[in-house]
Protein backbone atom coordinates (compact mmCIF):
# COMPACT_ATOMS: atom_id res chain seq x y z
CA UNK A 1 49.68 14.10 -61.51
CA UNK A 2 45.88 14.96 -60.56
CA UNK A 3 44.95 14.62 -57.42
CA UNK A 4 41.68 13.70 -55.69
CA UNK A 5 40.08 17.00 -55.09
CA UNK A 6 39.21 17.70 -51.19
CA UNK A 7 35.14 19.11 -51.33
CA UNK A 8 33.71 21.67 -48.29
CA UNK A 9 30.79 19.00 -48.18
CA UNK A 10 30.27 15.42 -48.28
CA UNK A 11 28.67 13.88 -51.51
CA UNK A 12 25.25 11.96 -51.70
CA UNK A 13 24.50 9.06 -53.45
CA UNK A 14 20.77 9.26 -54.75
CA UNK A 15 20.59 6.05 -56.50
CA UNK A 16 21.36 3.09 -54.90
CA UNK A 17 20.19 -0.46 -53.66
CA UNK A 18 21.00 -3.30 -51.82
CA UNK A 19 19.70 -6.62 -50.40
CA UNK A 20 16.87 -6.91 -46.93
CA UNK A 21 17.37 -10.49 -46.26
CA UNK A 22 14.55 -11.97 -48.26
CA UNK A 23 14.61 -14.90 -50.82
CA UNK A 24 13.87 -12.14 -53.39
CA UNK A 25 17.24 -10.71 -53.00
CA UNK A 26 19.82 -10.33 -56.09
CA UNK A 27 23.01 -13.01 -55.53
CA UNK A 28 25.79 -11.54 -53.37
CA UNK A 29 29.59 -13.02 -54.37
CA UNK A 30 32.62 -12.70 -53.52
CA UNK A 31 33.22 -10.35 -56.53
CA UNK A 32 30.04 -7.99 -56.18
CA UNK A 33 28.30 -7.74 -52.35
CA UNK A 34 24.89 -6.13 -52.28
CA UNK A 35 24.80 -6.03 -48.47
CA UNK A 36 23.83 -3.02 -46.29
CA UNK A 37 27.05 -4.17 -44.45
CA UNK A 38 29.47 -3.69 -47.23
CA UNK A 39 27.08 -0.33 -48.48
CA UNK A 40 27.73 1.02 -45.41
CA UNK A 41 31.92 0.63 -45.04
CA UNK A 42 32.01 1.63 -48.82
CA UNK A 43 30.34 5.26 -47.65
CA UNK A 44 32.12 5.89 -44.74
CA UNK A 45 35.56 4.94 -47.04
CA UNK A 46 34.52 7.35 -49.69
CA UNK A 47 32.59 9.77 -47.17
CA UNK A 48 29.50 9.38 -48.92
CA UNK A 49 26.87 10.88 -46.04
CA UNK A 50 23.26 9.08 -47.16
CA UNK A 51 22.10 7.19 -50.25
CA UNK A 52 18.81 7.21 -51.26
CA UNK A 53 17.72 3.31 -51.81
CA UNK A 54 15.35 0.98 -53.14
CA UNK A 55 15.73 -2.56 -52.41
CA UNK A 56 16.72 -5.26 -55.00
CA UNK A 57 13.93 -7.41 -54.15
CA UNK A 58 11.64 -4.24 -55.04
CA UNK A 59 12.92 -3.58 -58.83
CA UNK A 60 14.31 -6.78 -59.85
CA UNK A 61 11.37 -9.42 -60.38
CA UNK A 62 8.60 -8.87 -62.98
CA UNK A 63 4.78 -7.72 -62.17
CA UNK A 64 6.18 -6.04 -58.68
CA UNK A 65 6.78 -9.00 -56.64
CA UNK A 66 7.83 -8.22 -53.26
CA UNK A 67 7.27 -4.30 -53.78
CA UNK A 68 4.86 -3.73 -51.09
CA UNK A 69 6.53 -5.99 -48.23
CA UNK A 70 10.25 -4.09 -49.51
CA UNK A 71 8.70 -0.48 -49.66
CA UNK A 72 7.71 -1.63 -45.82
CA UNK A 73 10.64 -3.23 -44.56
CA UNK A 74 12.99 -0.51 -45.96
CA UNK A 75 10.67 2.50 -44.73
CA UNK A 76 11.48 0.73 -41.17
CA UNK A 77 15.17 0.56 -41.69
CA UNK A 78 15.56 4.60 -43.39
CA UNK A 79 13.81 5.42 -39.95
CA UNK A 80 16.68 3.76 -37.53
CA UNK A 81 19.78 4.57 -40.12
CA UNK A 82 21.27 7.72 -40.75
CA UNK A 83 22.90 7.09 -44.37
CA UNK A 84 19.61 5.82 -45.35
CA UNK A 85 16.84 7.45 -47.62
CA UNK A 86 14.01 5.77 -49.13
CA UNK A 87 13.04 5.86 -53.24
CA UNK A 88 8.96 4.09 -52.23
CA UNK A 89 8.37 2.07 -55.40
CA UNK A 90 5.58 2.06 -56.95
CA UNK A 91 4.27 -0.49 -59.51
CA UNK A 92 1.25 0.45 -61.54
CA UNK A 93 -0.37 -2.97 -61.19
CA UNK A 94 -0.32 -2.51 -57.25
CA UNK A 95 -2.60 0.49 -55.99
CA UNK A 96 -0.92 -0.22 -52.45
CA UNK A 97 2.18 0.91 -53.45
CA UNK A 98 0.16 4.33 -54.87
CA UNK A 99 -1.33 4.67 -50.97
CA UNK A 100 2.47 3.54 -49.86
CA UNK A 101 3.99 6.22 -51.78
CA UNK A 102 1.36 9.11 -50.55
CA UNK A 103 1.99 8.41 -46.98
CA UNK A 104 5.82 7.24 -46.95
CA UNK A 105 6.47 10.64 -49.30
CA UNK A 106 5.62 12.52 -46.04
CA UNK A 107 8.50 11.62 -44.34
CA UNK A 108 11.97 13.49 -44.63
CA UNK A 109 13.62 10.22 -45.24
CA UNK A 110 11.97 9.53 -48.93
CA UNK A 111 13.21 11.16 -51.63
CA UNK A 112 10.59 10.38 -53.92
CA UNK A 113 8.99 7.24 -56.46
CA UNK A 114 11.06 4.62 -57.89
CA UNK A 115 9.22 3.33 -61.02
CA UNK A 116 11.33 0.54 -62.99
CA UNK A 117 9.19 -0.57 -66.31
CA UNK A 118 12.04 -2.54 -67.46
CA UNK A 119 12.34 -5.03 -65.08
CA UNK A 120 8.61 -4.56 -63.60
CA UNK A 121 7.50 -5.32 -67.74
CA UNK A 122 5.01 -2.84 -68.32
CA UNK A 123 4.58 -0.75 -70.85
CA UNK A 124 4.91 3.51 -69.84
CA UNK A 125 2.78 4.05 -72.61
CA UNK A 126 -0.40 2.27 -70.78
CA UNK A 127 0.52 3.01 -67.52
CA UNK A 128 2.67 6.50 -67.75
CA UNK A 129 -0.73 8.59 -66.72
CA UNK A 130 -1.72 6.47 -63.70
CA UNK A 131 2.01 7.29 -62.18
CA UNK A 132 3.11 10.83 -63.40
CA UNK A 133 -0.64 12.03 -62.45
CA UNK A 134 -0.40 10.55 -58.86
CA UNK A 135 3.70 12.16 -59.35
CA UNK A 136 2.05 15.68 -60.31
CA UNK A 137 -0.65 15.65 -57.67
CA UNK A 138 1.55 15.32 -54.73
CA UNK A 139 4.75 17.03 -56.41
CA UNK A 140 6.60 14.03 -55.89
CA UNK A 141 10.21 13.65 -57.66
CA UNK A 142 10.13 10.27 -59.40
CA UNK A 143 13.24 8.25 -60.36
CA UNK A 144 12.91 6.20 -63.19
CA UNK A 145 15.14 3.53 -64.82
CA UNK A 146 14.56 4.95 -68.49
CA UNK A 147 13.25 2.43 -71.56
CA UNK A 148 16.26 3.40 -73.88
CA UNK A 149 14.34 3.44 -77.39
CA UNK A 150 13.22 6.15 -79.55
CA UNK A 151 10.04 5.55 -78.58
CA UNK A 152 10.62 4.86 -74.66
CA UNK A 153 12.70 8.66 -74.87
CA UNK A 154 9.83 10.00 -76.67
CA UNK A 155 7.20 8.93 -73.84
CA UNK A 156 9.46 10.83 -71.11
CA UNK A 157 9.65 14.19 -72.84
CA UNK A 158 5.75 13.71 -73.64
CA UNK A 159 5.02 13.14 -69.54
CA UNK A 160 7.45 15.09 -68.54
CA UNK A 161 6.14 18.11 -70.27
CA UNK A 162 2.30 17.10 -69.46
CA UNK A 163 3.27 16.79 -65.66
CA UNK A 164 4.96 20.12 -64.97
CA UNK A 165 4.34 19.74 -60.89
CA UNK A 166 6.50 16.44 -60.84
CA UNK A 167 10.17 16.21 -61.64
CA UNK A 168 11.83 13.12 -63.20
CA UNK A 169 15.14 12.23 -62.92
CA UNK A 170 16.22 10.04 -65.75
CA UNK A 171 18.72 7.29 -64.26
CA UNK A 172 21.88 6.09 -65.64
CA UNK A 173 23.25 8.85 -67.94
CA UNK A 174 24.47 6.54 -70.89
CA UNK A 175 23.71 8.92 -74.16
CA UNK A 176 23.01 11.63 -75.84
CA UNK A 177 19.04 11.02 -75.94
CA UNK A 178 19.20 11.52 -72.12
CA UNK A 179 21.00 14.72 -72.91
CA UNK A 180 18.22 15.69 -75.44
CA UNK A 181 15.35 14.92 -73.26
CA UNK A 182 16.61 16.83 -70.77
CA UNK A 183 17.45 20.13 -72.94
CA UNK A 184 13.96 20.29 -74.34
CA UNK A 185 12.02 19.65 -71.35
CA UNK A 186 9.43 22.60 -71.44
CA UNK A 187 9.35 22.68 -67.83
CA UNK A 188 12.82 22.36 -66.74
CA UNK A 189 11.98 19.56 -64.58
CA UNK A 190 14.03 16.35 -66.08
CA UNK A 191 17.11 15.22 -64.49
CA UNK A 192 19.52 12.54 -64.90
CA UNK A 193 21.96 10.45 -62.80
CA UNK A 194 25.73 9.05 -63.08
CA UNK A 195 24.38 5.60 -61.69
CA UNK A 196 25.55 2.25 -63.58
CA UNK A 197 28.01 0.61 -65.52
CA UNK A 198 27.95 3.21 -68.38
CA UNK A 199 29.83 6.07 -66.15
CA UNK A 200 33.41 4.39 -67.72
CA UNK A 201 31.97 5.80 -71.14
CA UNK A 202 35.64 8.19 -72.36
CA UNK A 203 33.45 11.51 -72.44
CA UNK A 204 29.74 10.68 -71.47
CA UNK A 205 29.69 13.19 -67.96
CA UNK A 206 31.79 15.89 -70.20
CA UNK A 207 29.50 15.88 -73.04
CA UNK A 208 26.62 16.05 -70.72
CA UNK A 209 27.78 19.18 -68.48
CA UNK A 210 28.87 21.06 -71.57
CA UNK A 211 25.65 20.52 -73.44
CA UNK A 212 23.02 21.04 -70.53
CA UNK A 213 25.18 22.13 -67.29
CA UNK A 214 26.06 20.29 -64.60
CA UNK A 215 22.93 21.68 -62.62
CA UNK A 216 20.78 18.93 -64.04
CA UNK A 217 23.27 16.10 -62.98
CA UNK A 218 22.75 13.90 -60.01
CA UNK A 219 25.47 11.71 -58.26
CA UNK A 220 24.25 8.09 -58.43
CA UNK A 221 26.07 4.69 -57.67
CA UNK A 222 23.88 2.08 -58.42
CA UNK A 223 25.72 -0.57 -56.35
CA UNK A 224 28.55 -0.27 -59.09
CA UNK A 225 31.63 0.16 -57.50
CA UNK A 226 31.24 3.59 -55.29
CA UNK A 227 34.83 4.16 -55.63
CA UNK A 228 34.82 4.53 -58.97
CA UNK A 229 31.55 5.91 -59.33
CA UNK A 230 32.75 8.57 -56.57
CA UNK A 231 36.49 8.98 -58.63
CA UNK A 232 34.88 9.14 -62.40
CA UNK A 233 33.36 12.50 -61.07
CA UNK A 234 36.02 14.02 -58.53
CA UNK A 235 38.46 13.07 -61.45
CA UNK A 236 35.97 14.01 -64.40
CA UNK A 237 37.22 17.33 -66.67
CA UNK A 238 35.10 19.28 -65.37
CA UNK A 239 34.72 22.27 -62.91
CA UNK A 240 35.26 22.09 -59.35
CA UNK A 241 31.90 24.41 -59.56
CA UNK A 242 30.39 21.28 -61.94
CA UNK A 243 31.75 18.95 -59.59
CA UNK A 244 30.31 20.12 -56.18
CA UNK A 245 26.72 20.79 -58.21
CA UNK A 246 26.97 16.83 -59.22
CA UNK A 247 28.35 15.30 -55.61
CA UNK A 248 25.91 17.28 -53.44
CA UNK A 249 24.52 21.04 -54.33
CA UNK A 250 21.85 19.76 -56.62
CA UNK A 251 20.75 17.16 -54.19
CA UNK A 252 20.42 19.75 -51.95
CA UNK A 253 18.06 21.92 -53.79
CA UNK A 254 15.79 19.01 -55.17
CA UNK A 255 15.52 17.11 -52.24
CA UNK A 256 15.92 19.46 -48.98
CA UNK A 257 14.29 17.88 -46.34
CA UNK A 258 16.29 14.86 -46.37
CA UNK A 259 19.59 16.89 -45.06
C-alpha cells in the first residue's frame, strides 16, 4: 500500500482564493465553503504554511468590479495573517490597480499580479502590452488564468518571450499546450500551476514533469478541495525530488521574500 510521504518542509499553496465579506463574494454551501475560516483549518489539517490569494470578489465579475476595494481590503488582511500572501490584481481597464500593484508589489507579502481575462472579458491581445510591460518594468511575477485556445496559447508564448524581465506562471495545468508553452519559452520564464478541477486528469502532472521537469511546476489549490489537491501530488508517480520541487522548493526560489 503507498503511503503519504512525510516532507522536511511544509508545502505552499500559491493559488488560492476565498470570500472578504462583501456582496461580491462567490456563494458558500454546505458542499463547497469559500471562507477564510474553513481556508484556514484546511491548511493547518494538511500543513499547508501560506497561500498566496486573490479574493473572489476580485476575479469573478466582468470589467473588474470590486478589484480595487478587494486588492485593498486583502492587502490589510496579508499584513495581520501569517498563512496569507497577496496575488494584487490588476485589470487593464483600471489604472489604479497598475499604481496598486507598484506599491503593494513592495511588500514581502505579495507574490506578484493576478490578471484573469476570462472572467474580467478582455481580450490579451488589446491589452497584453499595457500589463506584461508594467510586469517587465518592475520584474513582477504575474499569475494568469490562461485563455485555453490556439490563439489565447499563442499570445502567452508571444509576451512571454517579448517580456523576458517578467515571469508568468500559467494557472491550472490541464494540457499539453501548457506543457508546450512552457518548453519553448525563449526565456525560461513560464510556469504553470496544479490549481483546479483538472488535477484528477489519470496522467496530466506525470506527463508534465517528464516532458519539462518538475522545476517549472507550482503547487496550487484553487479552493478545490486542498486535500486532494495536496494528495494528487504527495501520491503522484513521481520523484520524491519532483515532489518537494512542486510542494515548496520552487516557491522558494521564485518568490523568496515571502518565507
Amino acid at each position: 500500500m503507498v503511503q503519504l510521504p512525510v516532507f522536511p518542509q511544509a508545502p505552499v499553496d500559491i493559488h488560492c482564493h476565498f470570500n472578504q465579506g462583501c456582496p461580491l463574494d462567490a456563494k458558500d454551501s454546505v458542499l463547497h465553503s469559500n471562507d477564510p475560516v474553513f481556508v484556514q483549518a484546511a491548511y493547518r489539517h494538511i500543513g499547508i504554511q501560506w497561500g498566496g490569494f486573490s479574493t473572489l470578489a476580485s476575479v469573478y465579475h466582468p470589467g473588474g468590479e470590486g478589484v480595487v476595494e478587494s486588492n485593498r481590503w486583502l492587502h490589510h488582511f496579508a499584513a495581520q495573517e501569517d498563512w496569507v500572501r497577496q496575488w494584487v490584481v490588476v485589470e487593464p481597464h483600471l489604472p489604479e490597480s497598475f499604481q496598486q500593484a507598484e506599491w503593494m508589489l513592495q511588500s514581502p507579502k505579495t507574490l506578484g499580479i493576478k490578471i484573469h481575462p476570462v472572467f474580467h472579458k478582455y481580450d490579451l491581445g488589446e491589452f497584453g502590452d499595457r500589463i506584461f510591460s508594467f510586469a517587465d518594468k518592475v520584474g513582477a511575477v504575474v499569475l494568469m488564468h490562461p485563455v485555453m485556445t490556439p490563439e489565447g496559447m499563442e499570445q502567452v508564448s508571444h509576451f512571454a518571450d517579448k517580456y523576458p524581465n517578467m515571469t508568468l506562471v500559467l494557472a491550472h495545468l490541464c494540457s499539453e499546450e501548457h506543457v508546450d508553452v512552457i518548453q519553448k519559452a525563449k526565456n525560461g520564464n513560464v510556469y504553470t500551476d496544479t490549481s483546479g478541477s483538472a488535477s484528477y486528469l489519470n496522467n496530466v502532472l506525470e506527463y508534465a514533469v517528464d516532458r519539462i521537469g518538475s522545476e517549472k511546476i507550482l503547487f496550487g489549490s484553487d479552493n478545490y478541495s486542498l486535500e486532494f489537491q495536496f494528495g494528487r501530488v504527495a501520491l503522484s508517480r513521481i520523484s520524491f525530488a519532483d515532489k518537494e520541487n512542486i510542494l515548496y522548493k520552487n516557491a522558494r526560489r521564485l518568490f523568496p521574500k515571502a518565507f
